[in-house]
PDB file of N, CA and C in Angstrom:
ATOM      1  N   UNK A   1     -11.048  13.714 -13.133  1.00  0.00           N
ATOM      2  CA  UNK A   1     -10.862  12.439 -13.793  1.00  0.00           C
ATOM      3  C   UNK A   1     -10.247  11.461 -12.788  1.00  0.00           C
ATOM      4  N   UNK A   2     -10.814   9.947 -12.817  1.00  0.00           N
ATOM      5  CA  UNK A   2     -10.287   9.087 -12.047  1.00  0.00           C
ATOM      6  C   UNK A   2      -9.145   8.749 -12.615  1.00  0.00           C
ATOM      7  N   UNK A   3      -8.136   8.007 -11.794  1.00  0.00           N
ATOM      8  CA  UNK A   3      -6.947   7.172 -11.831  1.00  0.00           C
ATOM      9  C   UNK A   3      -7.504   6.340 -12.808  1.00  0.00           C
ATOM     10  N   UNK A   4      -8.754   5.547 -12.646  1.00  0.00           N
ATOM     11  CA  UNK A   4      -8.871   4.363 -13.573  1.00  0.00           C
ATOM     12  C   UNK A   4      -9.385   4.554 -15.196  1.00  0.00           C
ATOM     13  N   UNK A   5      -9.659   6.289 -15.235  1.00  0.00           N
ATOM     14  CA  UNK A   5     -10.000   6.602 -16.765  1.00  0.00           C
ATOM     15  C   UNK A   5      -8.694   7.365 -17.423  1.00  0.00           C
ATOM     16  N   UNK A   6      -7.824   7.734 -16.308  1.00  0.00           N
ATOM     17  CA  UNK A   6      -6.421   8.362 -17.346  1.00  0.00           C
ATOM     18  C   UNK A   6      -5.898   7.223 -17.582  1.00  0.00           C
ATOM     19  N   UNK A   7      -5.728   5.832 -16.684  1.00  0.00           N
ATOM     20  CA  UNK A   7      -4.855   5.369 -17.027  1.00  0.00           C
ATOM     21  C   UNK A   7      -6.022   4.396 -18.794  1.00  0.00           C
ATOM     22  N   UNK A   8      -7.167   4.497 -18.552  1.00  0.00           N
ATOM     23  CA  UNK A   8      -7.858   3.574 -19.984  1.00  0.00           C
ATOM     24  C   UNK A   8      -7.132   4.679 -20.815  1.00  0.00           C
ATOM     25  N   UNK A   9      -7.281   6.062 -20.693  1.00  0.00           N
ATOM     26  CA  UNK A   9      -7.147   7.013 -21.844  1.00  0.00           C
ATOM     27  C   UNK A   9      -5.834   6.813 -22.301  1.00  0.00           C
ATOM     28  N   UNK A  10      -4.797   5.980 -21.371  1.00  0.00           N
ATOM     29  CA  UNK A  10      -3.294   6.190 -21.465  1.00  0.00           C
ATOM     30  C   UNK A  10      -3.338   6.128 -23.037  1.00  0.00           C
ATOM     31  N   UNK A  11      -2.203   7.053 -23.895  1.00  0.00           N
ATOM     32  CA  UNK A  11      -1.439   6.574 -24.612  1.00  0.00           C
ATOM     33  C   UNK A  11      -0.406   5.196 -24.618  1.00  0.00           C
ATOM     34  N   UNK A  12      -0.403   4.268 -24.947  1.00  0.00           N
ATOM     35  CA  UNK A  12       0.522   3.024 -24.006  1.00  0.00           C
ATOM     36  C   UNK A  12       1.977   3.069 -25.212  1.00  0.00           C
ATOM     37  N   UNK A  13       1.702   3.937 -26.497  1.00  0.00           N
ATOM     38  CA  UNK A  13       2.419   3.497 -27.320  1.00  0.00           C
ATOM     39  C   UNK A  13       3.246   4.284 -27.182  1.00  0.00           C
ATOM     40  N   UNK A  14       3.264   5.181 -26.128  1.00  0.00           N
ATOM     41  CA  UNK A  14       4.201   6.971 -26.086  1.00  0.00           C
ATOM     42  C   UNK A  14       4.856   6.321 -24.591  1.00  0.00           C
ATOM     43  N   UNK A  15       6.370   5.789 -24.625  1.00  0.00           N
ATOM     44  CA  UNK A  15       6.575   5.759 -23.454  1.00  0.00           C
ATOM     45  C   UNK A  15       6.964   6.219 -22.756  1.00  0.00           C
ATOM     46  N   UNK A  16       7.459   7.263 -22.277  1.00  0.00           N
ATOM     47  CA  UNK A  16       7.202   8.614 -21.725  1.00  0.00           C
ATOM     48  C   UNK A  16       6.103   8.640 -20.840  1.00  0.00           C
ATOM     49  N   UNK A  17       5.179   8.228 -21.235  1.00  0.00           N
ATOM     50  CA  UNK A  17       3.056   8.617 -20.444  1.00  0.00           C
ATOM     51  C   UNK A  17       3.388   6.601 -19.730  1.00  0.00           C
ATOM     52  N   UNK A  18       4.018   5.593 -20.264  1.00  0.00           N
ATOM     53  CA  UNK A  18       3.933   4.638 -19.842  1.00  0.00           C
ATOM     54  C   UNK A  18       4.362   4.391 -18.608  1.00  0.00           C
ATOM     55  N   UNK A  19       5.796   5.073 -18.479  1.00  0.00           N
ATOM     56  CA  UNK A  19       7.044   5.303 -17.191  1.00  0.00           C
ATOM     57  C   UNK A  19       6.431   6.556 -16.310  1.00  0.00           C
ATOM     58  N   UNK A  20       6.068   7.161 -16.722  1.00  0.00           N
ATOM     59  CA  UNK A  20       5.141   7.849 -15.799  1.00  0.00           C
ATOM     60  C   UNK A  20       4.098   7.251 -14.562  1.00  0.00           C
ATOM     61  N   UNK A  21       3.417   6.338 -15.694  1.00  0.00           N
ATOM     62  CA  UNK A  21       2.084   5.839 -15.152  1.00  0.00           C
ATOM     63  C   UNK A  21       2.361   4.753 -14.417  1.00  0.00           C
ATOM     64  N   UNK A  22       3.251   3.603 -14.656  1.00  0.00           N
ATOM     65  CA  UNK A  22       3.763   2.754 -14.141  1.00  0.00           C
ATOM     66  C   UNK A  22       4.933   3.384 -12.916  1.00  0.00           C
ATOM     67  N   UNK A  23       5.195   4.611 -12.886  1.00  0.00           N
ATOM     68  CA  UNK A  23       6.135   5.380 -11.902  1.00  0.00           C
ATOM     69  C   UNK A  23       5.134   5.588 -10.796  1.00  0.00           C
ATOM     70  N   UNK A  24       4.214   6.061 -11.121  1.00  0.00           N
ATOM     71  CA  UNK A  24       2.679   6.339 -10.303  1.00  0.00           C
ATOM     72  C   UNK A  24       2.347   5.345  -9.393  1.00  0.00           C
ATOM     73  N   UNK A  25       1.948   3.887 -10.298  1.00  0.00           N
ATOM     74  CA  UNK A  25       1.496   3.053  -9.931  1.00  0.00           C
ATOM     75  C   UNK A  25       2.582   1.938  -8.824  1.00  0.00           C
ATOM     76  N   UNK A  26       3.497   2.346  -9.223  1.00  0.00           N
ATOM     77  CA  UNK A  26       4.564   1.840  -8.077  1.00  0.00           C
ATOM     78  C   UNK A  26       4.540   2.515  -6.868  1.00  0.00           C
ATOM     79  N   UNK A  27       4.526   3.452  -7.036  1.00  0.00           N
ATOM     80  CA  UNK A  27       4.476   4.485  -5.829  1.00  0.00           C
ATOM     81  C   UNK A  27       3.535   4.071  -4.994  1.00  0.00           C
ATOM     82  N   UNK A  28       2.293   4.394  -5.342  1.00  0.00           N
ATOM     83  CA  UNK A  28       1.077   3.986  -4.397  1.00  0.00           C
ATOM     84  C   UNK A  28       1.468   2.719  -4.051  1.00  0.00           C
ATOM     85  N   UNK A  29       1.806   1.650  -4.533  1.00  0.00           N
ATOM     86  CA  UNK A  29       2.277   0.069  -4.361  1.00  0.00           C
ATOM     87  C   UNK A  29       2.972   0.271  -2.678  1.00  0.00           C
ATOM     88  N   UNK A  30       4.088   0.842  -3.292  1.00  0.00           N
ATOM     89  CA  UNK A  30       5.281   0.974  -1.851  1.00  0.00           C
ATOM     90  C   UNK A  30       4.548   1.709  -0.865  1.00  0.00           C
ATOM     91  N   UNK A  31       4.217   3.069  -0.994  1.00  0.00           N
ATOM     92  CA  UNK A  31       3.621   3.737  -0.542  1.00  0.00           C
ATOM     93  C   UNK A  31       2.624   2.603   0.729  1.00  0.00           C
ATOM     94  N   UNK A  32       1.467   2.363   0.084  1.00  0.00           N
ATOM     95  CA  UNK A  32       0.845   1.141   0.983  1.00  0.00           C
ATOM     96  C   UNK A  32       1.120   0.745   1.687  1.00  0.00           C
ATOM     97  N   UNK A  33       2.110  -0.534   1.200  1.00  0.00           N
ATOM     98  CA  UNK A  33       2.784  -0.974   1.775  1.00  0.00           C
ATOM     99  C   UNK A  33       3.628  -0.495   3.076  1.00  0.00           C
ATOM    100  N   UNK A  34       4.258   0.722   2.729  1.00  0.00           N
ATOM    101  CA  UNK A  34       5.136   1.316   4.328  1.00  0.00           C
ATOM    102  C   UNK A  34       4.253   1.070   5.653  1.00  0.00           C
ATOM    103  N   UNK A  35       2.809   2.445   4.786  1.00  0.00           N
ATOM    104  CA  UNK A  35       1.720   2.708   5.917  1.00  0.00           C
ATOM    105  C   UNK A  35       0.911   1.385   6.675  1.00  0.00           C
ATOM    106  N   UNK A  36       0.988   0.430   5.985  1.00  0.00           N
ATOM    107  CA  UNK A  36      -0.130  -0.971   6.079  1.00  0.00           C
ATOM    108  C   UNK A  36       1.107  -1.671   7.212  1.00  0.00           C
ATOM    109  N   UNK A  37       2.323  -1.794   7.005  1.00  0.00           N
ATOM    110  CA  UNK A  37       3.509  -2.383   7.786  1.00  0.00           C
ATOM    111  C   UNK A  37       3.796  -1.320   9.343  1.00  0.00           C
ATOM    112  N   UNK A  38       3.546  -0.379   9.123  1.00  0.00           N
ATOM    113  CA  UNK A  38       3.457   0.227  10.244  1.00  0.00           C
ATOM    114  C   UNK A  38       2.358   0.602  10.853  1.00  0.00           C
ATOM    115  N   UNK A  39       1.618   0.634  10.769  1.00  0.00           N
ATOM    116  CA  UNK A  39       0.116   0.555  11.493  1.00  0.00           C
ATOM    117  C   UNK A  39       0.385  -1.112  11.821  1.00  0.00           C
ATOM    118  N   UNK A  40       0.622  -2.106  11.234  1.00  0.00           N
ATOM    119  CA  UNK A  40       0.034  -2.940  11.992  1.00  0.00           C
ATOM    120  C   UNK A  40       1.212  -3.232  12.854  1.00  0.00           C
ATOM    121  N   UNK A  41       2.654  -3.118  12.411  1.00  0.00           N
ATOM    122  CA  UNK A  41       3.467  -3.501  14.157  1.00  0.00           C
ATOM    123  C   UNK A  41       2.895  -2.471  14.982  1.00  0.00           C
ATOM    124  N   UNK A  42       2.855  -1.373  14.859  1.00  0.00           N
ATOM    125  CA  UNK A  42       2.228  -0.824  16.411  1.00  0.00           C
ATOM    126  C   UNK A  42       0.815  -0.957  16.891  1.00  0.00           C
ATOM    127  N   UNK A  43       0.055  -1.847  15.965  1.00  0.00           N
ATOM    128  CA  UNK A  43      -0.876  -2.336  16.814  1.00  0.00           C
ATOM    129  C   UNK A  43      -0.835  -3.535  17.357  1.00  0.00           C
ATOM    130  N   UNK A  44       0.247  -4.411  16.876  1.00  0.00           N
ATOM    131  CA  UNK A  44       0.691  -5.609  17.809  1.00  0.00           C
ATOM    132  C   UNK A  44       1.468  -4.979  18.926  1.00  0.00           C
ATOM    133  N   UNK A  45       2.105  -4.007  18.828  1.00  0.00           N
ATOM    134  CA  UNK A  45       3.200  -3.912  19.811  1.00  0.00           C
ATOM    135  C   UNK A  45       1.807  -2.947  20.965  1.00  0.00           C
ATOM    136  N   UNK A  46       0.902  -2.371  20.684  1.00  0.00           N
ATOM    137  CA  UNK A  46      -0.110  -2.195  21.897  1.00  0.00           C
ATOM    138  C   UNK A  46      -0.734  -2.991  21.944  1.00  0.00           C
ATOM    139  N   UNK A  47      -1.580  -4.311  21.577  1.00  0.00           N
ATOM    140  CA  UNK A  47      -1.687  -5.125  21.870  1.00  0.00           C
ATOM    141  C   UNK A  47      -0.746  -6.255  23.101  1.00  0.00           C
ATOM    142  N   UNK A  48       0.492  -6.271  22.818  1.00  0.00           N
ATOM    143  CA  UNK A  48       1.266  -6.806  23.491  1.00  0.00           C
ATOM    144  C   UNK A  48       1.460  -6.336  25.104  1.00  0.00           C
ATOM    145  N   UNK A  49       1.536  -4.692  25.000  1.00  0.00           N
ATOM    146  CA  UNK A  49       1.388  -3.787  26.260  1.00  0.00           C
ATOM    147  C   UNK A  49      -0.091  -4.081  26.764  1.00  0.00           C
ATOM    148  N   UNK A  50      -1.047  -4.140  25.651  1.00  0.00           N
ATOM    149  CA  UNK A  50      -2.746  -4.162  26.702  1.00  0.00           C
ATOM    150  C   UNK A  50      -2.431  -5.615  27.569  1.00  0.00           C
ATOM    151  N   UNK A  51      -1.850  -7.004  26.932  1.00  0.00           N
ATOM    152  CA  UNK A  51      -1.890  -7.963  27.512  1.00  0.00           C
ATOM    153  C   UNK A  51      -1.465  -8.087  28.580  1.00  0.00           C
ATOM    154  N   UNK A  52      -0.134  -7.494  28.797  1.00  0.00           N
ATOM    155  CA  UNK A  52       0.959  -7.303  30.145  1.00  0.00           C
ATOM    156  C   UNK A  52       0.055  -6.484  31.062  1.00  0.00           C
ATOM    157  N   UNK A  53      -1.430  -5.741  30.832  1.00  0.00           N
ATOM    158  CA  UNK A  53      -2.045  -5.117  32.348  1.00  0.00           C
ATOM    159  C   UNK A  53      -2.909  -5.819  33.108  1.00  0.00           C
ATOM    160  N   UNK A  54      -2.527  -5.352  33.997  1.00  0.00           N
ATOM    161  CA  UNK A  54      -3.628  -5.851  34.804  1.00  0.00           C
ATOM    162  C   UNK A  54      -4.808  -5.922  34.288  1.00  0.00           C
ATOM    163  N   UNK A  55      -5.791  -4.592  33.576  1.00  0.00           N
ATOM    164  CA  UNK A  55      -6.551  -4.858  33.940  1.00  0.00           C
ATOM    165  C   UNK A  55      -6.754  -5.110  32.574  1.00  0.00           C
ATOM    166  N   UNK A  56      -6.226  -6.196  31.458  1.00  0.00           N
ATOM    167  CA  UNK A  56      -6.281  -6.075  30.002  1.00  0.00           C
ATOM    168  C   UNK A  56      -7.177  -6.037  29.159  1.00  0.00           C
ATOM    169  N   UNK A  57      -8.687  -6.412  29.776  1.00  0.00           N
ATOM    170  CA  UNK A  57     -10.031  -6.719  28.851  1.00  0.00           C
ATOM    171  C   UNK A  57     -10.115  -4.701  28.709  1.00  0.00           C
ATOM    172  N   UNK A  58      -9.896  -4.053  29.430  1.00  0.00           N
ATOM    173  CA  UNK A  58      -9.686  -2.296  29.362  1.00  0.00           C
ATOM    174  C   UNK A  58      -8.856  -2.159  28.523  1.00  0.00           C
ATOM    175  N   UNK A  59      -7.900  -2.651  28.279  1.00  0.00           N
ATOM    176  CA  UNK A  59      -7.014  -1.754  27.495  1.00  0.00           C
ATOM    177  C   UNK A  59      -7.496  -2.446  26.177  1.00  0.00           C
ATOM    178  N   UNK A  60      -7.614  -3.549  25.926  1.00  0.00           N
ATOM    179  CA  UNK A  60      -8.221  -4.309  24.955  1.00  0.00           C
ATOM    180  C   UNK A  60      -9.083  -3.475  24.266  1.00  0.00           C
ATOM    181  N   UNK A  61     -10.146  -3.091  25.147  1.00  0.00           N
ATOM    182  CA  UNK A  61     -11.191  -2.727  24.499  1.00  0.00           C
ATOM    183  C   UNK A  61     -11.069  -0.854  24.025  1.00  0.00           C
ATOM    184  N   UNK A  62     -10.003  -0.110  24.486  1.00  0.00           N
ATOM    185  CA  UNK A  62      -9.465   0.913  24.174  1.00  0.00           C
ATOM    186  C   UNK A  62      -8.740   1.069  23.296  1.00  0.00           C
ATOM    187  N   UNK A  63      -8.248   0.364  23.138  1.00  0.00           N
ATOM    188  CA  UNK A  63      -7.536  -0.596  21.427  1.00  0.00           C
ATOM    189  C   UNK A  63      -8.645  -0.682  20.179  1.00  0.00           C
ATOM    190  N   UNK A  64      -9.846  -1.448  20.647  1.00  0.00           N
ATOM    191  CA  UNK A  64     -10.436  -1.467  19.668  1.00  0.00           C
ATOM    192  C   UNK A  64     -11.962  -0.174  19.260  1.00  0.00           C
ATOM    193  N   UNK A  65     -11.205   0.418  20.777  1.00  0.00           N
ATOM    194  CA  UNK A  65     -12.390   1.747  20.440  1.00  0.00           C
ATOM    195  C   UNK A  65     -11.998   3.077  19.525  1.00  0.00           C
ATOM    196  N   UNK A  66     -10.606   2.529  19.399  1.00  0.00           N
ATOM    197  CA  UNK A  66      -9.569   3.446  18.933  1.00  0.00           C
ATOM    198  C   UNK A  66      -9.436   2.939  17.083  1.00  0.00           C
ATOM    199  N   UNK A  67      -9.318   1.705  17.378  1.00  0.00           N
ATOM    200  CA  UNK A  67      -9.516   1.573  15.686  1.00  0.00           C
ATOM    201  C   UNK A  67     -11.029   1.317  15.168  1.00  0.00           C
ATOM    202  N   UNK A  68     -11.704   1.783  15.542  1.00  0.00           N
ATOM    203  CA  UNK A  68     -12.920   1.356  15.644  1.00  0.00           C
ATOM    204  C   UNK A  68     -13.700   0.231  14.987  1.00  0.00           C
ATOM    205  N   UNK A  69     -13.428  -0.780  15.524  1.00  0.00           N
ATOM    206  CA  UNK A  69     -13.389  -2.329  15.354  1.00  0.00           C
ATOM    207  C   UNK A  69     -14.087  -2.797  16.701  1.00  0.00           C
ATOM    208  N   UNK A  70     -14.474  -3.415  16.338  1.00  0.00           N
ATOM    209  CA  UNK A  70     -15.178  -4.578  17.642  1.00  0.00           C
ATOM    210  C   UNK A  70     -14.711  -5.789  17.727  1.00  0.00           C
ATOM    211  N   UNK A  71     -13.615  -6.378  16.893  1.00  0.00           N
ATOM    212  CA  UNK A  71     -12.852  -7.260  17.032  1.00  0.00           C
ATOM    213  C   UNK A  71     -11.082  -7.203  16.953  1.00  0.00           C
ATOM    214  N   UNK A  72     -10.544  -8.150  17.536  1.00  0.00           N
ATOM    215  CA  UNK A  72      -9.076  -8.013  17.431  1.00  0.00           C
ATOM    216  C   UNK A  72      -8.346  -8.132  15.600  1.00  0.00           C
ATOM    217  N   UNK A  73      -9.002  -8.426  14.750  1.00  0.00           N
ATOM    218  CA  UNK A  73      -8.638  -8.433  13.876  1.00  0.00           C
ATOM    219  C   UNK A  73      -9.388  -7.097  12.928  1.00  0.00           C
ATOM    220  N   UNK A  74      -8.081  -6.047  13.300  1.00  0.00           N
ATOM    221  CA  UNK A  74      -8.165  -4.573  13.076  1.00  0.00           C
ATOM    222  C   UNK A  74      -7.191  -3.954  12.052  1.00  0.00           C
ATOM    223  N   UNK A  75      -6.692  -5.230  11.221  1.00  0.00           N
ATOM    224  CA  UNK A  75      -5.497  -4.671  10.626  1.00  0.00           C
ATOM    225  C   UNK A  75      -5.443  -4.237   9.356  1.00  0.00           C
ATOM    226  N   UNK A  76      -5.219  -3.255   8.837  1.00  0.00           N
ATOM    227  CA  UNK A  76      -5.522  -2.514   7.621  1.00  0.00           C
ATOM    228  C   UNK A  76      -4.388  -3.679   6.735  1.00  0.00           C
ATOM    229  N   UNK A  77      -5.424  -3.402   5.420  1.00  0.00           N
ATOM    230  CA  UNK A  77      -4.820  -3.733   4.375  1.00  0.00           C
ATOM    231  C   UNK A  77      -5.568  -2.651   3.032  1.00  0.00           C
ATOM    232  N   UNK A  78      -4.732  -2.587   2.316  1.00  0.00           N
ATOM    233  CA  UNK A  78      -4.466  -1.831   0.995  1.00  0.00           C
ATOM    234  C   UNK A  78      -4.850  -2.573  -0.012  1.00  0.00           C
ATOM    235  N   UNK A  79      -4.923  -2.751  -1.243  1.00  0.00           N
ATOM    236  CA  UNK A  79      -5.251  -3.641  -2.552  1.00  0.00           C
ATOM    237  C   UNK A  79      -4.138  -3.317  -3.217  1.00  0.00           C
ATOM    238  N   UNK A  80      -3.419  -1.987  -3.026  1.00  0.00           N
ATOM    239  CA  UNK A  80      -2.182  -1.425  -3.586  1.00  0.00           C
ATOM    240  C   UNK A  80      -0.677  -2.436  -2.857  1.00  0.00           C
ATOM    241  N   UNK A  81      -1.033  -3.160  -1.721  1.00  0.00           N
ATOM    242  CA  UNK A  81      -0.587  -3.665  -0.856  1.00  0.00           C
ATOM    243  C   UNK A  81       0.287  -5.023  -1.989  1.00  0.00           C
ATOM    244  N   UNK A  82      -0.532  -5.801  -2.484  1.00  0.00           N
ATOM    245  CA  UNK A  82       0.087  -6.923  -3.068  1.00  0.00           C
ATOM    246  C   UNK A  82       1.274  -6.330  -4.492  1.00  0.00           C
ATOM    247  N   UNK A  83       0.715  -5.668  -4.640  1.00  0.00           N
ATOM    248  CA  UNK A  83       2.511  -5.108  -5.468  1.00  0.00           C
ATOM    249  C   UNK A  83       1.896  -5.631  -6.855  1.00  0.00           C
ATOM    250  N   UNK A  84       0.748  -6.074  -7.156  1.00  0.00           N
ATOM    251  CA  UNK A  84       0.227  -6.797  -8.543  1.00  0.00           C
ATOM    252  C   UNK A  84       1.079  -5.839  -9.770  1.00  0.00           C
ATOM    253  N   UNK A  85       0.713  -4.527  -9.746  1.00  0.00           N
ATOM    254  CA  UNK A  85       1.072  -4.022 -10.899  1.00  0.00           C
ATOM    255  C   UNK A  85       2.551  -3.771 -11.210  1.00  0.00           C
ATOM    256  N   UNK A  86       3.111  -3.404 -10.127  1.00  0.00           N
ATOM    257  CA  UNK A  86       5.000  -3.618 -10.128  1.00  0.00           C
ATOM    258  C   UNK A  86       4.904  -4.776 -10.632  1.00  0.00           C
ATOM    259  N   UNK A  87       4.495  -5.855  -9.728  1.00  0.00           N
ATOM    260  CA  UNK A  87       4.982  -7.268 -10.464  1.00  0.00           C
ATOM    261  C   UNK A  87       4.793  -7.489 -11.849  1.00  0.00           C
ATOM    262  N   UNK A  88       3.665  -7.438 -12.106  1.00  0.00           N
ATOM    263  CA  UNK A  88       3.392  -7.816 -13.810  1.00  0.00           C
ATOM    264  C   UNK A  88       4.332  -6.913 -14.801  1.00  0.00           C
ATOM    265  N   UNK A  89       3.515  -5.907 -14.621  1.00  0.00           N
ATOM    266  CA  UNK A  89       4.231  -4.610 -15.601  1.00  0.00           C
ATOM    267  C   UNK A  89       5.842  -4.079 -15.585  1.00  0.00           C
ATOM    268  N   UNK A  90       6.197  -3.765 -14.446  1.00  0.00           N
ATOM    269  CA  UNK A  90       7.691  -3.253 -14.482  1.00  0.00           C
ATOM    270  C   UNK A  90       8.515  -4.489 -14.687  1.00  0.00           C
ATOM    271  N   UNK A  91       7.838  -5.471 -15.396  1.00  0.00           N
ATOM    272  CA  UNK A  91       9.319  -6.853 -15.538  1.00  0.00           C
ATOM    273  C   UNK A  91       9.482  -6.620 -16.591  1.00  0.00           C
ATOM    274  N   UNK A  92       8.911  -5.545 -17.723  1.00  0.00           N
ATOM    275  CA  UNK A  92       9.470  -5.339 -19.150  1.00  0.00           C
ATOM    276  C   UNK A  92      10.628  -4.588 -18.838  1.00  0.00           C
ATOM    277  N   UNK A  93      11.281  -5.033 -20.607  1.00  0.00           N
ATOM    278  CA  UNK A  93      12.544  -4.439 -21.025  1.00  0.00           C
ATOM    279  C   UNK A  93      12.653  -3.090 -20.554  1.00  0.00           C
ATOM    280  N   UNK A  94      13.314  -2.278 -20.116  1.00  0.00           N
ATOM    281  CA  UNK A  94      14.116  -0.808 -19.882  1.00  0.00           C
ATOM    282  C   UNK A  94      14.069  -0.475 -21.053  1.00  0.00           C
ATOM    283  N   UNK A  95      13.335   1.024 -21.874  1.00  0.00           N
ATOM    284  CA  UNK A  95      12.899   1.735 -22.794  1.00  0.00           C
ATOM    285  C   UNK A  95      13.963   2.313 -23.371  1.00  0.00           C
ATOM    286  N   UNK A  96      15.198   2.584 -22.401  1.00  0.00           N
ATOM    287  CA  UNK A  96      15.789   4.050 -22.575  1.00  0.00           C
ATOM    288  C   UNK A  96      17.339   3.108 -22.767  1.00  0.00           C
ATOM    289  N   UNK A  97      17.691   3.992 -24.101  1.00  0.00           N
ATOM    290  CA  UNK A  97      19.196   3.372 -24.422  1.00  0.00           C
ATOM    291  C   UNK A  97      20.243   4.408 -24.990  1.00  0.00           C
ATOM    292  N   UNK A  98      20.847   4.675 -24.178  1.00  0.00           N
ATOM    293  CA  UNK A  98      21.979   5.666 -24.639  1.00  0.00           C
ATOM    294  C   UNK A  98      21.510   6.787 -24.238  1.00  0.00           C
ATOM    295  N   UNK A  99      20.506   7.384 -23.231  1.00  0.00           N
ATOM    296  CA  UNK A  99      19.802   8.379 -22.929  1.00  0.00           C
ATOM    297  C   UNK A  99      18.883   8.944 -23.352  1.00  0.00           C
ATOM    298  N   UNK A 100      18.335   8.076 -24.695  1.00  0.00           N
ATOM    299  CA  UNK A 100      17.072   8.175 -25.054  1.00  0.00           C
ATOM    300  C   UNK A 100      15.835   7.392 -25.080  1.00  0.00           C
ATOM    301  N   UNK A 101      14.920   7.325 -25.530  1.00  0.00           N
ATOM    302  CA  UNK A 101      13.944   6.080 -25.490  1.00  0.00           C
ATOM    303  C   UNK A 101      13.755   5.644 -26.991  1.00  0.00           C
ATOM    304  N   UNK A 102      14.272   4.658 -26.801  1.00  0.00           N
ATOM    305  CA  UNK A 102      13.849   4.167 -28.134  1.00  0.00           C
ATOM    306  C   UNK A 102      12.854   3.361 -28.510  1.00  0.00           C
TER     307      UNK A 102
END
């Protein structure tokens, strides 16, 4: 089963399966995000080293044989990346009161 048919099947009215799913969906969010922020400083920061060589159209192009791109604009992005579903969804009220969910 896909991500996008458990979450249609969700129960939304059991929140328990809601904080779960929205626990999920944050995750991958951040998650992204780390990997997408670090892949791309260290491909500026070898970029920056190919520029400083001598012989830089080489290292340039070892750069982009490596991400396998044919252009300098090689930089991963995610869709999980913009944070859409944290943003919208986790701005509701907190479920749980006195250690239960009410």
């Amino acid at each position: 089963m896909k991500i996008r048919e458990k979450l249609q099947k969700l129960d939304w009215d059991n929140e328990v399966e809601r904080l779960v799913a929205l626990g999920y969906l944050a995750g991958r969010e951040a998650a992204a995000r780390e990997i997408c922020d670090i892949h791309n400083e260290r491909l500026a920061k070898m970029r920056d080293a190919a520029q400083s060589c001598r012989y830089y159209h080489m290292a340039n192009a070892i750069i982009n044989a490596g991400q396998g791109a044919g252009n300098e604009d090689d930089t991963i992005y995610s869709p999980d990346y913009a944070g859409d579903v944290t943003e919208e969804l986790c701005a509701d009220e907190w479920p749980i009161k006195e250690g239960r969910i009410s």
